[in-house]
C-alpha atoms as a PDB file:
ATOM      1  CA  UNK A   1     -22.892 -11.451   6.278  1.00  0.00           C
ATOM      2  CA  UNK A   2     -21.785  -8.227   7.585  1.00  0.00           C
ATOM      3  CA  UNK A   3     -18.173  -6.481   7.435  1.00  0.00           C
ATOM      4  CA  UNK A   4     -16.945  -7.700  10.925  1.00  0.00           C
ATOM      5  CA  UNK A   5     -18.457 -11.764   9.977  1.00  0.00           C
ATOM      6  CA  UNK A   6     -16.645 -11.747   6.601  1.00  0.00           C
ATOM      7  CA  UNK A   7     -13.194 -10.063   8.087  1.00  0.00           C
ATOM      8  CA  UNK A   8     -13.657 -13.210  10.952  1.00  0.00           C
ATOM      9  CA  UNK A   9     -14.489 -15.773   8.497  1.00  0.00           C
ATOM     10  CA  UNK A  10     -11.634 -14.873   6.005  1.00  0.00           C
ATOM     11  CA  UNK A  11      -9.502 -14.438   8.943  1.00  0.00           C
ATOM     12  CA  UNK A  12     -10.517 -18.269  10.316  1.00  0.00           C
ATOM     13  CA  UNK A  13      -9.841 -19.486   6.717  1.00  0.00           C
ATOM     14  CA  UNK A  14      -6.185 -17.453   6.596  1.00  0.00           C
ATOM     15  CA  UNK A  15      -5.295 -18.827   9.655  1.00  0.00           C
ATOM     16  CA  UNK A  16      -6.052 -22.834   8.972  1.00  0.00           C
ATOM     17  CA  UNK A  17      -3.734 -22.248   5.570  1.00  0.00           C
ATOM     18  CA  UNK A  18      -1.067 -20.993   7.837  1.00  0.00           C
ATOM     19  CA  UNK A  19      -1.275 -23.497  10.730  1.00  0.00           C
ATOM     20  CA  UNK A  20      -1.480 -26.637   7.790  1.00  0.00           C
ATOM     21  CA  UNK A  21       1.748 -24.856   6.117  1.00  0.00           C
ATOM     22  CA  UNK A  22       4.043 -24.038   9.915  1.00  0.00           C
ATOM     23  CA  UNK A  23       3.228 -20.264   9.058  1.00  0.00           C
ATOM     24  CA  UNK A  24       3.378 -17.494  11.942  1.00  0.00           C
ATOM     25  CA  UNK A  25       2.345 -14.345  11.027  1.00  0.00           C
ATOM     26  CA  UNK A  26       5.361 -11.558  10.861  1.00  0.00           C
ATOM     27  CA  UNK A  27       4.416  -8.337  12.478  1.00  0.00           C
ATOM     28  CA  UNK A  28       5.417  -6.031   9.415  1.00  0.00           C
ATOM     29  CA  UNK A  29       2.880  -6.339   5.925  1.00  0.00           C
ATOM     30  CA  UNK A  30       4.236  -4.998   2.715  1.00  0.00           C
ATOM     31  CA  UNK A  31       1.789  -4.074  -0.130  1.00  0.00           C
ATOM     32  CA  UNK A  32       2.907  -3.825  -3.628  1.00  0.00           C
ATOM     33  CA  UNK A  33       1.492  -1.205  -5.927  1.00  0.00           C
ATOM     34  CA  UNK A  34       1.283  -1.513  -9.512  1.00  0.00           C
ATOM     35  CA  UNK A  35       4.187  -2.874 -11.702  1.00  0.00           C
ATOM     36  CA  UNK A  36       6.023  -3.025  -8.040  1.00  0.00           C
ATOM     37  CA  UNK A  37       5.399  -7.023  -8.001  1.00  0.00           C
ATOM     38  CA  UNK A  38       8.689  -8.081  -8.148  1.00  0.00           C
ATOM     39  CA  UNK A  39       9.996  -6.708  -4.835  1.00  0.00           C
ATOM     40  CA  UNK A  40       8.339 -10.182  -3.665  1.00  0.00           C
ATOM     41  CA  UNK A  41      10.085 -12.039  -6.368  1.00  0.00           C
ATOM     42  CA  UNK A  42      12.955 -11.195  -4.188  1.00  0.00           C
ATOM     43  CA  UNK A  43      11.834 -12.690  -0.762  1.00  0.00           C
ATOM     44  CA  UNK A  44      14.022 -15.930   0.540  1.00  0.00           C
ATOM     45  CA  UNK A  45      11.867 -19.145   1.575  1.00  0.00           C
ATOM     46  CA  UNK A  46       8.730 -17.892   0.081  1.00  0.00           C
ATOM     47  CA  UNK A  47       5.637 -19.668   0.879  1.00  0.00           C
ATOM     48  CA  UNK A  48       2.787 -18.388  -1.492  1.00  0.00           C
ATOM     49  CA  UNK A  49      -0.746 -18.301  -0.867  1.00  0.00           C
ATOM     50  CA  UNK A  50      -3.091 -17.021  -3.098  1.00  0.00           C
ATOM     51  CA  UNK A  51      -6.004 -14.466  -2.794  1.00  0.00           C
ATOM     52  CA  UNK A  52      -8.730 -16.983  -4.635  1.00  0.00           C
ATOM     53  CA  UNK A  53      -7.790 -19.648  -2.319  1.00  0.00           C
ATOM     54  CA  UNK A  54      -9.930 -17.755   0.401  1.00  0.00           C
ATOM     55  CA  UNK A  55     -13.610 -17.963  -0.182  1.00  0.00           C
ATOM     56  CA  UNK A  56     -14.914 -14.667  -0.531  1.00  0.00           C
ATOM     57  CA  UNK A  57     -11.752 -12.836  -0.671  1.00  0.00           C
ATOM     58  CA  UNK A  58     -11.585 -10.227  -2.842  1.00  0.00           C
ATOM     59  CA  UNK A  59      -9.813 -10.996  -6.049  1.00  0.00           C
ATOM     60  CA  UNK A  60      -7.143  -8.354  -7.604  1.00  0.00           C
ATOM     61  CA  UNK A  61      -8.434  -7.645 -11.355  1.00  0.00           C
ATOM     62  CA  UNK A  62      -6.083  -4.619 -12.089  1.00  0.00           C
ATOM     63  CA  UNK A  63      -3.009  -5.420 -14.660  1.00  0.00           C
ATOM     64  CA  UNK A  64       0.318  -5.856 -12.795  1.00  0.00           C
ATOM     65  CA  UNK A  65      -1.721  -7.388  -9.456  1.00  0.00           C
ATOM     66  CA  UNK A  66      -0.847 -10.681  -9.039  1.00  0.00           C
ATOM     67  CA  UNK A  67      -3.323 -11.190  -6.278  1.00  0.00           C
ATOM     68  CA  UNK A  68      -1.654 -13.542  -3.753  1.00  0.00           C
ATOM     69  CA  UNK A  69       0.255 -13.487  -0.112  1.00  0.00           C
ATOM     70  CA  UNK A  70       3.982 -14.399   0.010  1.00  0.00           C
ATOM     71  CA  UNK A  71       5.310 -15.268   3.348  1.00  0.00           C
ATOM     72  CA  UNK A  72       9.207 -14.805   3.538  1.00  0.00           C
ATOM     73  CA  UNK A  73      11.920 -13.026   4.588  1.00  0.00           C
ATOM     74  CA  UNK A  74      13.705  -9.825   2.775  1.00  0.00           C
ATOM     75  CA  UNK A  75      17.353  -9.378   4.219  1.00  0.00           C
ATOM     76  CA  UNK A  76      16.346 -11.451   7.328  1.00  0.00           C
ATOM     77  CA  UNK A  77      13.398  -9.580   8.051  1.00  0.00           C
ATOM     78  CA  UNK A  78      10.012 -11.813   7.747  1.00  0.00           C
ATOM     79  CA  UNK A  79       7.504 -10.367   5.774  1.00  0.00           C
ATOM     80  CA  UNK A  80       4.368 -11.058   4.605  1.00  0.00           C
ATOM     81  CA  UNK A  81       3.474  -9.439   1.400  1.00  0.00           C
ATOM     82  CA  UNK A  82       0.364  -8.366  -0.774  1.00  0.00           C
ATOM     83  CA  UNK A  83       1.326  -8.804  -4.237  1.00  0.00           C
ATOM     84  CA  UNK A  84      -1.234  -6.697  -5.861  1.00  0.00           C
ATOM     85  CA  UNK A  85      -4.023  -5.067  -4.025  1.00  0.00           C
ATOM     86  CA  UNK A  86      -7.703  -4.555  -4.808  1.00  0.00           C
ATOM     87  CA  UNK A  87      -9.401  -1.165  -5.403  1.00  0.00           C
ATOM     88  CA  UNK A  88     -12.379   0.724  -5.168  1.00  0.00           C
ATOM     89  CA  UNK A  89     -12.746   1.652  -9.574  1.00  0.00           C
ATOM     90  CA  UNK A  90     -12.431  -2.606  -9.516  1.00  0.00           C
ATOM     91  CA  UNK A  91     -16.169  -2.559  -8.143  1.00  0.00           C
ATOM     92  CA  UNK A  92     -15.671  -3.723  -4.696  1.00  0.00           C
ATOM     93  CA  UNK A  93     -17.254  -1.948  -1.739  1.00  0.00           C
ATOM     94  CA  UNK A  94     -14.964   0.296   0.028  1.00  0.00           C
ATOM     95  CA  UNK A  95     -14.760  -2.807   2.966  1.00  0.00           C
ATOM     96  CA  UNK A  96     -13.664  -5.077   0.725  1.00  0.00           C
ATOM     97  CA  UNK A  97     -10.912  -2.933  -0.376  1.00  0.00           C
ATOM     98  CA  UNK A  98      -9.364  -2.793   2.747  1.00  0.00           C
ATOM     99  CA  UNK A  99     -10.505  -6.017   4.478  1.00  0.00           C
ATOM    100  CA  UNK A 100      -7.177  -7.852   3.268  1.00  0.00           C
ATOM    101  CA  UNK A 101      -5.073  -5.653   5.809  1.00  0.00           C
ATOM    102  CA  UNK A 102      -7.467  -5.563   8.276  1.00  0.00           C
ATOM    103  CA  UNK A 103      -7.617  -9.496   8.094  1.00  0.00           C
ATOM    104  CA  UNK A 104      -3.545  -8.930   8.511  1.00  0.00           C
ATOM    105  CA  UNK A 105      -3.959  -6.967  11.609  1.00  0.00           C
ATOM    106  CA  UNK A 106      -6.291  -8.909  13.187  1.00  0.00           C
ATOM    107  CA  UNK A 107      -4.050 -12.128  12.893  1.00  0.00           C
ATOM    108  CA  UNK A 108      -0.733  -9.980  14.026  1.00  0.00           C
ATOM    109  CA  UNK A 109       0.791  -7.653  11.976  1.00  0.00           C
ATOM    110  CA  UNK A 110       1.566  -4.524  13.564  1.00  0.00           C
ATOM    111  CA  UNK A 111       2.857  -2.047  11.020  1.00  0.00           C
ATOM    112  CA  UNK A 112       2.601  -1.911   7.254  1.00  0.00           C
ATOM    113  CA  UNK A 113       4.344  -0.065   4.588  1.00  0.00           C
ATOM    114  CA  UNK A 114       2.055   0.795   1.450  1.00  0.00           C
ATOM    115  CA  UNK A 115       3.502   1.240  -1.960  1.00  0.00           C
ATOM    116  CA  UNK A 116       2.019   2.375  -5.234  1.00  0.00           C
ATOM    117  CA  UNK A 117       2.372   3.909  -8.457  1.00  0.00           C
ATOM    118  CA  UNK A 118       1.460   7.447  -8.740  1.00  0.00           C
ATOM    119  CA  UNK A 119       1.273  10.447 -11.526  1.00  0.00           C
ATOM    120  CA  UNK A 120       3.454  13.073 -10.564  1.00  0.00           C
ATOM    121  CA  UNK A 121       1.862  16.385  -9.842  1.00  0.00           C
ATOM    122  CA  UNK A 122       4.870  18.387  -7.616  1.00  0.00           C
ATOM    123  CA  UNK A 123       7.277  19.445 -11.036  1.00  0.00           C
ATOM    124  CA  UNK A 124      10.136  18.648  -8.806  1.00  0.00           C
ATOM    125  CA  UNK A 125       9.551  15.340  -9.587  1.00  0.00           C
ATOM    126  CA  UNK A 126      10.475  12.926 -11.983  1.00  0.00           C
ATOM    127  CA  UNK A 127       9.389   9.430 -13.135  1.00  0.00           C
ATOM    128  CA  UNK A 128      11.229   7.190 -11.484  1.00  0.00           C
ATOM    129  CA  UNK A 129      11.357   9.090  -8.232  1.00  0.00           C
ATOM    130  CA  UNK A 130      10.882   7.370  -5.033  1.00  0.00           C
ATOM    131  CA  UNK A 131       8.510   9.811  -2.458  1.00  0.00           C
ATOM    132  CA  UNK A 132       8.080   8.817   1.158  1.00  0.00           C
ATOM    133  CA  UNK A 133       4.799   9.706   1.603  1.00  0.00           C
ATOM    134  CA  UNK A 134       4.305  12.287   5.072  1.00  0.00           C
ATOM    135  CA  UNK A 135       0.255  13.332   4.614  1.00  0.00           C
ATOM    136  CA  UNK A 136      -2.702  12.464   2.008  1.00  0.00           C
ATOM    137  CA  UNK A 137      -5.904  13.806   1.229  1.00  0.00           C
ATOM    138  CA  UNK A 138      -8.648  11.582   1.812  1.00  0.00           C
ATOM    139  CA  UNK A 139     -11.696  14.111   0.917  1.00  0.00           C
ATOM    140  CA  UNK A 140     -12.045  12.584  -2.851  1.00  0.00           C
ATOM    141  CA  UNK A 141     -12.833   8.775  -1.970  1.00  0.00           C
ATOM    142  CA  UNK A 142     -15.610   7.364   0.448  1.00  0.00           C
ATOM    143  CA  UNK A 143     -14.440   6.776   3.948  1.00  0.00           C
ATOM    144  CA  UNK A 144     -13.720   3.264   4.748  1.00  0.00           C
ATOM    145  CA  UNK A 145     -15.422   3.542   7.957  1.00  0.00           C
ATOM    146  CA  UNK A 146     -18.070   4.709   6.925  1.00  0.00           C
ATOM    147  CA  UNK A 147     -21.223   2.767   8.675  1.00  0.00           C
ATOM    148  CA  UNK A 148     -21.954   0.772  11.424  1.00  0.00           C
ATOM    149  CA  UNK A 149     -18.594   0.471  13.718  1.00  0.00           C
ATOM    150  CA  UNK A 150     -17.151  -2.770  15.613  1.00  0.00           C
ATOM    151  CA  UNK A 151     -15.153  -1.787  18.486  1.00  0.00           C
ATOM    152  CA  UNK A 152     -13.161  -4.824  18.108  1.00  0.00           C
ATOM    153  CA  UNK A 153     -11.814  -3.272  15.355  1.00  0.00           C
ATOM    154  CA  UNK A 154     -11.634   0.311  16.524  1.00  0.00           C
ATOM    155  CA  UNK A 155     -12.690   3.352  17.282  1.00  0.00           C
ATOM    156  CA  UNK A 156     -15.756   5.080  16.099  1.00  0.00           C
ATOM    157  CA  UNK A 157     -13.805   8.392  15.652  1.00  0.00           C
ATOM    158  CA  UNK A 158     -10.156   7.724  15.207  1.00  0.00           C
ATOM    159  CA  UNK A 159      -7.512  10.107  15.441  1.00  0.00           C
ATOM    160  CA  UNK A 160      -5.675  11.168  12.011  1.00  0.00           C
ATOM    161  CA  UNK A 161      -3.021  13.695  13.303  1.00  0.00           C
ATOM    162  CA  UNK A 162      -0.202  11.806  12.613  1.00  0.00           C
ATOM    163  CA  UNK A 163      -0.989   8.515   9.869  1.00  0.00           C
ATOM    164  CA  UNK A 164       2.677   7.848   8.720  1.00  0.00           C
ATOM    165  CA  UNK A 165       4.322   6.839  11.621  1.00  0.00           C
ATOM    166  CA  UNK A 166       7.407   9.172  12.333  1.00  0.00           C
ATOM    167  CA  UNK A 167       9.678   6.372  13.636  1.00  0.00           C
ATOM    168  CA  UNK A 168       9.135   4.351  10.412  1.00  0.00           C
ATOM    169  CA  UNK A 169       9.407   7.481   7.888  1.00  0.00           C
ATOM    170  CA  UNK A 170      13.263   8.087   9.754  1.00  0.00           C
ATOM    171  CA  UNK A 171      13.737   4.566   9.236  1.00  0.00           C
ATOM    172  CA  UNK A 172      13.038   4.621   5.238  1.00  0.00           C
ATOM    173  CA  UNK A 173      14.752   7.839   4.851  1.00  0.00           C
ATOM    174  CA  UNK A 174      17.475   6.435   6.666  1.00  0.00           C
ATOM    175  CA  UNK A 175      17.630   3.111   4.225  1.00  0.00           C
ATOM    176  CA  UNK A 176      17.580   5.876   1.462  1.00  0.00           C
ATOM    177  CA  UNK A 177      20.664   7.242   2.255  1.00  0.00           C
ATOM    178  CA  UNK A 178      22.564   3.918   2.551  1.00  0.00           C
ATOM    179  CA  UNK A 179      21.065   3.408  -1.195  1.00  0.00           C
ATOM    180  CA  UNK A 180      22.301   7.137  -1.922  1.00  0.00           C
ATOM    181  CA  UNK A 181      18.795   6.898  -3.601  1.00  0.00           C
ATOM    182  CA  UNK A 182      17.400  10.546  -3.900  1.00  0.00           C
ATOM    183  CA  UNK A 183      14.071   9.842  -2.191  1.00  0.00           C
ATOM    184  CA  UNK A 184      11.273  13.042  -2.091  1.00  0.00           C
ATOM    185  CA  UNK A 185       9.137  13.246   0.414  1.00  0.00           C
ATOM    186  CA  UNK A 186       4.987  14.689   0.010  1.00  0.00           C
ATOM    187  CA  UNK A 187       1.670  14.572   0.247  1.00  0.00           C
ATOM    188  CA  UNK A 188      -0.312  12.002  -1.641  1.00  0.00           C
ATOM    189  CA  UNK A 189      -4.110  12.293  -2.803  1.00  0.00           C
ATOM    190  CA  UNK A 190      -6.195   9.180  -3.662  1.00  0.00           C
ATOM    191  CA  UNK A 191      -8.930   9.568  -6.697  1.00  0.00           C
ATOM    192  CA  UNK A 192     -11.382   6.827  -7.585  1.00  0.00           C
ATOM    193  CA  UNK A 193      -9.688   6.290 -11.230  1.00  0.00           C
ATOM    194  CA  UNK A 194      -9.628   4.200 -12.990  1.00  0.00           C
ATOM    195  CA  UNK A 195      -9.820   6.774 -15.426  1.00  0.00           C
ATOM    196  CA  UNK A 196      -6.794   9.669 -15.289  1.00  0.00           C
ATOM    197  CA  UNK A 197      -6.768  12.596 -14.222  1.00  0.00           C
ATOM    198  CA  UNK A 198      -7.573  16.094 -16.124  1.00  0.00           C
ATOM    199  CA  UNK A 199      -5.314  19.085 -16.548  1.00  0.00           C
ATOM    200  CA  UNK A 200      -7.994  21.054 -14.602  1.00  0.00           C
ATOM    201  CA  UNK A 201      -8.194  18.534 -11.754  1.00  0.00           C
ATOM    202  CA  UNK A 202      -4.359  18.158 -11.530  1.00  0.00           C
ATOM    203  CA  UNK A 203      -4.294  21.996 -11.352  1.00  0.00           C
ATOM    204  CA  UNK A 204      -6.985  21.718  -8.533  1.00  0.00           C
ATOM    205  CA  UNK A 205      -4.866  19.247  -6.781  1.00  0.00           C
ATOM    206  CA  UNK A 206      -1.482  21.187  -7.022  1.00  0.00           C
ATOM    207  CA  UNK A 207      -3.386  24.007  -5.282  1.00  0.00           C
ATOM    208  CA  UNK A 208      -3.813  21.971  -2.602  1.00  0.00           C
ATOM    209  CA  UNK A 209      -0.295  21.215  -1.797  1.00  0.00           C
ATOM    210  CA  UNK A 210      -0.473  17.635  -3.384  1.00  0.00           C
ATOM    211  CA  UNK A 211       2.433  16.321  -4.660  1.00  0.00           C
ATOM    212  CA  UNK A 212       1.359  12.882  -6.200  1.00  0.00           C
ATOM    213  CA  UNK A 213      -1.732  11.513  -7.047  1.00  0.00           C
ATOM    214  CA  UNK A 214      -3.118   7.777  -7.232  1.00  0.00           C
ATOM    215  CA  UNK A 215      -6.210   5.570  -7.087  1.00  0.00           C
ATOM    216  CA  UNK A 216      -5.187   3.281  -3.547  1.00  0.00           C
ATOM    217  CA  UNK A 217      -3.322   3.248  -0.538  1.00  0.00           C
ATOM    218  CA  UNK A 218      -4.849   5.857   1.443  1.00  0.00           C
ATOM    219  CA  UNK A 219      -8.168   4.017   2.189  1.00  0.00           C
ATOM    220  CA  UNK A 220      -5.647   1.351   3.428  1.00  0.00           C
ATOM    221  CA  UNK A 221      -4.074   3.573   5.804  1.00  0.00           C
ATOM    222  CA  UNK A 222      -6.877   4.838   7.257  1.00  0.00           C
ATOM    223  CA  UNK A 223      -8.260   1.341   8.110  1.00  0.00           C
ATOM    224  CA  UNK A 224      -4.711   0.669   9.405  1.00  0.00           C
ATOM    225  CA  UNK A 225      -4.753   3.621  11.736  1.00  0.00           C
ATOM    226  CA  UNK A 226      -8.794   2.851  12.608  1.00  0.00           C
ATOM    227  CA  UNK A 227      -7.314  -0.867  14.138  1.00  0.00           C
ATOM    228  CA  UNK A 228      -3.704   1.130  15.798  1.00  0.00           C
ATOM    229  CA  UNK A 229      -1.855  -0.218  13.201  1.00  0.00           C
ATOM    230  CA  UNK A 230       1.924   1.874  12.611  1.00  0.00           C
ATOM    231  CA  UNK A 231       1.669   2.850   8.597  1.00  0.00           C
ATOM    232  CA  UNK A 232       4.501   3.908   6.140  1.00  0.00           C
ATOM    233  CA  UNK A 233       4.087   4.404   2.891  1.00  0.00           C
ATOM    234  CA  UNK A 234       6.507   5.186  -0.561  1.00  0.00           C
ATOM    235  CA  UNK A 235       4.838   6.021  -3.244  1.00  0.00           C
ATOM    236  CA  UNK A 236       6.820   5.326  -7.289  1.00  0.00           C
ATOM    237  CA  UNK A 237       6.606   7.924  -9.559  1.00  0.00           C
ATOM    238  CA  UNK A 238       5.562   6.058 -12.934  1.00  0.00           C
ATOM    239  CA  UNK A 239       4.211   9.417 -14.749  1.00  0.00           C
ATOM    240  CA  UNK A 240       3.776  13.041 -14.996  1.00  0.00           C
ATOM    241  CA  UNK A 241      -0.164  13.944 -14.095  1.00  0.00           C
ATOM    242  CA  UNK A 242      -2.258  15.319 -16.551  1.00  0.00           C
ATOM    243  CA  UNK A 243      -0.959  18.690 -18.128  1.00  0.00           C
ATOM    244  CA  UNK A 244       2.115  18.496 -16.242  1.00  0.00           C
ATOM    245  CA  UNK A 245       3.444  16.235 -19.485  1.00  0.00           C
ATOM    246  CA  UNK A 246       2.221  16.576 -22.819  1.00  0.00           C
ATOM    247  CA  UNK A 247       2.068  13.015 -23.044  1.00  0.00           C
ATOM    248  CA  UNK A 248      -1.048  10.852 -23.048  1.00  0.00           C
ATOM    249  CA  UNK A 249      -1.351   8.748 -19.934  1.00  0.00           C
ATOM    250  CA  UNK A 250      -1.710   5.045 -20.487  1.00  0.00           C
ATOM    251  CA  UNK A 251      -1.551   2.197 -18.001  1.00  0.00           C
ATOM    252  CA  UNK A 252       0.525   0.339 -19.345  1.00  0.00           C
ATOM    253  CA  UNK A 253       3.038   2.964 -18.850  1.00  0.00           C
ATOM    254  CA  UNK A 254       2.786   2.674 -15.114  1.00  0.00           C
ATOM    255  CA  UNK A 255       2.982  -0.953 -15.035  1.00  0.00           C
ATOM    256  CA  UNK A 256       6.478  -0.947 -17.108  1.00  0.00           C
ATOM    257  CA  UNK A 257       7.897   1.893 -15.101  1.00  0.00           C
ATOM    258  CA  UNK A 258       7.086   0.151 -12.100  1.00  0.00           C
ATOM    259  CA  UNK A 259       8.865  -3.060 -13.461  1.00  0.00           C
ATOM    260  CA  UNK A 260      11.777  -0.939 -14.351  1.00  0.00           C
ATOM    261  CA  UNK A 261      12.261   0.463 -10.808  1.00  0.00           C
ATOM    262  CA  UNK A 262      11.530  -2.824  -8.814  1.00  0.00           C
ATOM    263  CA  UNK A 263      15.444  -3.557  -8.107  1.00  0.00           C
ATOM    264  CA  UNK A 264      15.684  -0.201  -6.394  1.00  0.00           C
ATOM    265  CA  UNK A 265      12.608  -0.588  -4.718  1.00  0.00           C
ATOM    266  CA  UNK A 266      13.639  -3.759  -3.157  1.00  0.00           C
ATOM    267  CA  UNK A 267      16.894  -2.445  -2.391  1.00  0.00           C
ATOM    268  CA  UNK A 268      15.507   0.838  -0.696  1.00  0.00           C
ATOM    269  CA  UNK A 269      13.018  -1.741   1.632  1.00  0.00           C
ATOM    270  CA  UNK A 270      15.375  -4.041   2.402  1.00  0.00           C
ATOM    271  CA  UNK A 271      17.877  -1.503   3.690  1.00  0.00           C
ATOM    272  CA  UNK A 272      14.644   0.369   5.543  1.00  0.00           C
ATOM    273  CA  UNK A 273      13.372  -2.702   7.118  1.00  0.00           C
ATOM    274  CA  UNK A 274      16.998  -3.738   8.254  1.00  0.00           C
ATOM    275  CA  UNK A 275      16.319   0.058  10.512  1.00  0.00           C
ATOM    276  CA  UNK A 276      12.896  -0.900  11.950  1.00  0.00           C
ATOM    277  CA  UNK A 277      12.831  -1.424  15.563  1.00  0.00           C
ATOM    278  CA  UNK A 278      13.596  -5.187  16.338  1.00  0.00           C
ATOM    279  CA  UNK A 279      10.369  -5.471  18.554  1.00  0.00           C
ATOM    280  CA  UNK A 280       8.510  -4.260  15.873  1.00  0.00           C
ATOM    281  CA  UNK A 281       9.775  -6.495  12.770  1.00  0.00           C
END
């Protein structure tokens, strides 16, 4: 089957589960990032589907990914949230890792905000930090579009100017500032992983002008952009890179970091949502 048959045929099974449950599909996604799964623990009148209920749906194996969809609302707003995602050091072909959203967008979702867990790189930072993320660097991980191109998905040459949607970074730094959270804003890079990063490398990337580094999200937004989807992202800083901290880097680290900061991460979204354009909720 090729990419555009298995994003229909997941998309015909998605859709069944919804109609047998009274499920409409909300036009904003969230996607929680490592150790960030309890933002959906939060959601009001969830209704939980899970990612191995839809034959041939990729199936999250990274720790901290709980691998399911939760339908509900988060201070009014409906929602429908990834709780966990897959990646590309999992094994999975580069479509698979971003056929969940573009499943998503094909059934009605019109924006998406992407959160992860990332090593800190820019010194200014600290773990713990919230950064709204304005740019990435796509150069070290394959393309999602790379090969053959449906246009009922988009366009063979899509514009990348502008990813984050401006309207929807004011938005977040407005919910921010009724959190009187101290939220950074920078550049994000996406690496294969899984393994970390090396002093070297990190030094390579902070020549660059990248601020935090990670192994998802901006594969995501690029397939997001590719369909005309609006894309915010926030990334959670759960370490200091490579070299920037003398301590070793483990993953379980990230995972309890994340778990640590999940109350203000729900509080930041739910005050952000609460600024997003009505028509666009």
């Amino acid at each position: 089957m090729d990419v555009l048959g298995k994003i229909l045929n997941i998309e015909k099974q998605l859709q069944d589960i919804m109609q047998r449950r009274s499920l409409s599909m909300p036009a904003t996604a969230l996607v929680l990032g490592s150790g960030l799964g309890a933002v959906a623990d939060a959601l009001q009148n969830a209704t939980i589907i899970p990612y191995g209920d839809l034959a041939g749906f990729p199936v999250s194996t990274a720790p901290g990914h709980k691998g399911r969809f939760v339908f509900g609302t988060l201070g009014g707003i409906p929602l429908v949230v990834m709780q966990g995602r897959v990646h590309y050091y999992e094994g999975y072909p580069m479509s698979d890792v971003v056929l969940p959203l573009r499943v998503l967008a094909r059934l009605g979702v019109k924006q998406c905000v992407l959160t992860n867990a990332v090593g800190g790189i820019n010194e200014g930072m600290q773990v713990g930090d919230f950064m709204l993320i304005t740019d990435h660097i796509s150069t070290f991980v394959p393309s999602p579009l790379t090969g053959p191109n449906s246009e009922q998905l988009g366009l063979r040459f899509p514009d990348m100017t502008q990813v984050y949607d401006l309207q929807l970074q004011a938005a977040i730094r407005g919910g921010a500032a009724d959190c009187h959270l101290d939220l950074k804003e920078g550049v994000y890079a996406q690496l294969t992983g899984p393994h970390f990063e090396t002093p070297t490398e990190i030094r390579l990337l902070q020549s660059l002008g990248i601020d935090v580094v990670g192994m998802s999200t901006v594969v995501e937004a690029i397939a997001l952009r590719h369909m005309n989807i609006r894309v915010a992202g926030i990334s959670c800083i759960t370490n200091l890179a490579a070299g920037i901290s003398d301590t070793p880097l483990c993953g379980e680290e990230v995972n309890q970091v994340g778990a640590q900061v999940g109350g203000h991460m729900t509080e930041l979204l739910t005050a952000a949502l609460g600024r997003f354009e009505p028509a666009n909720r």
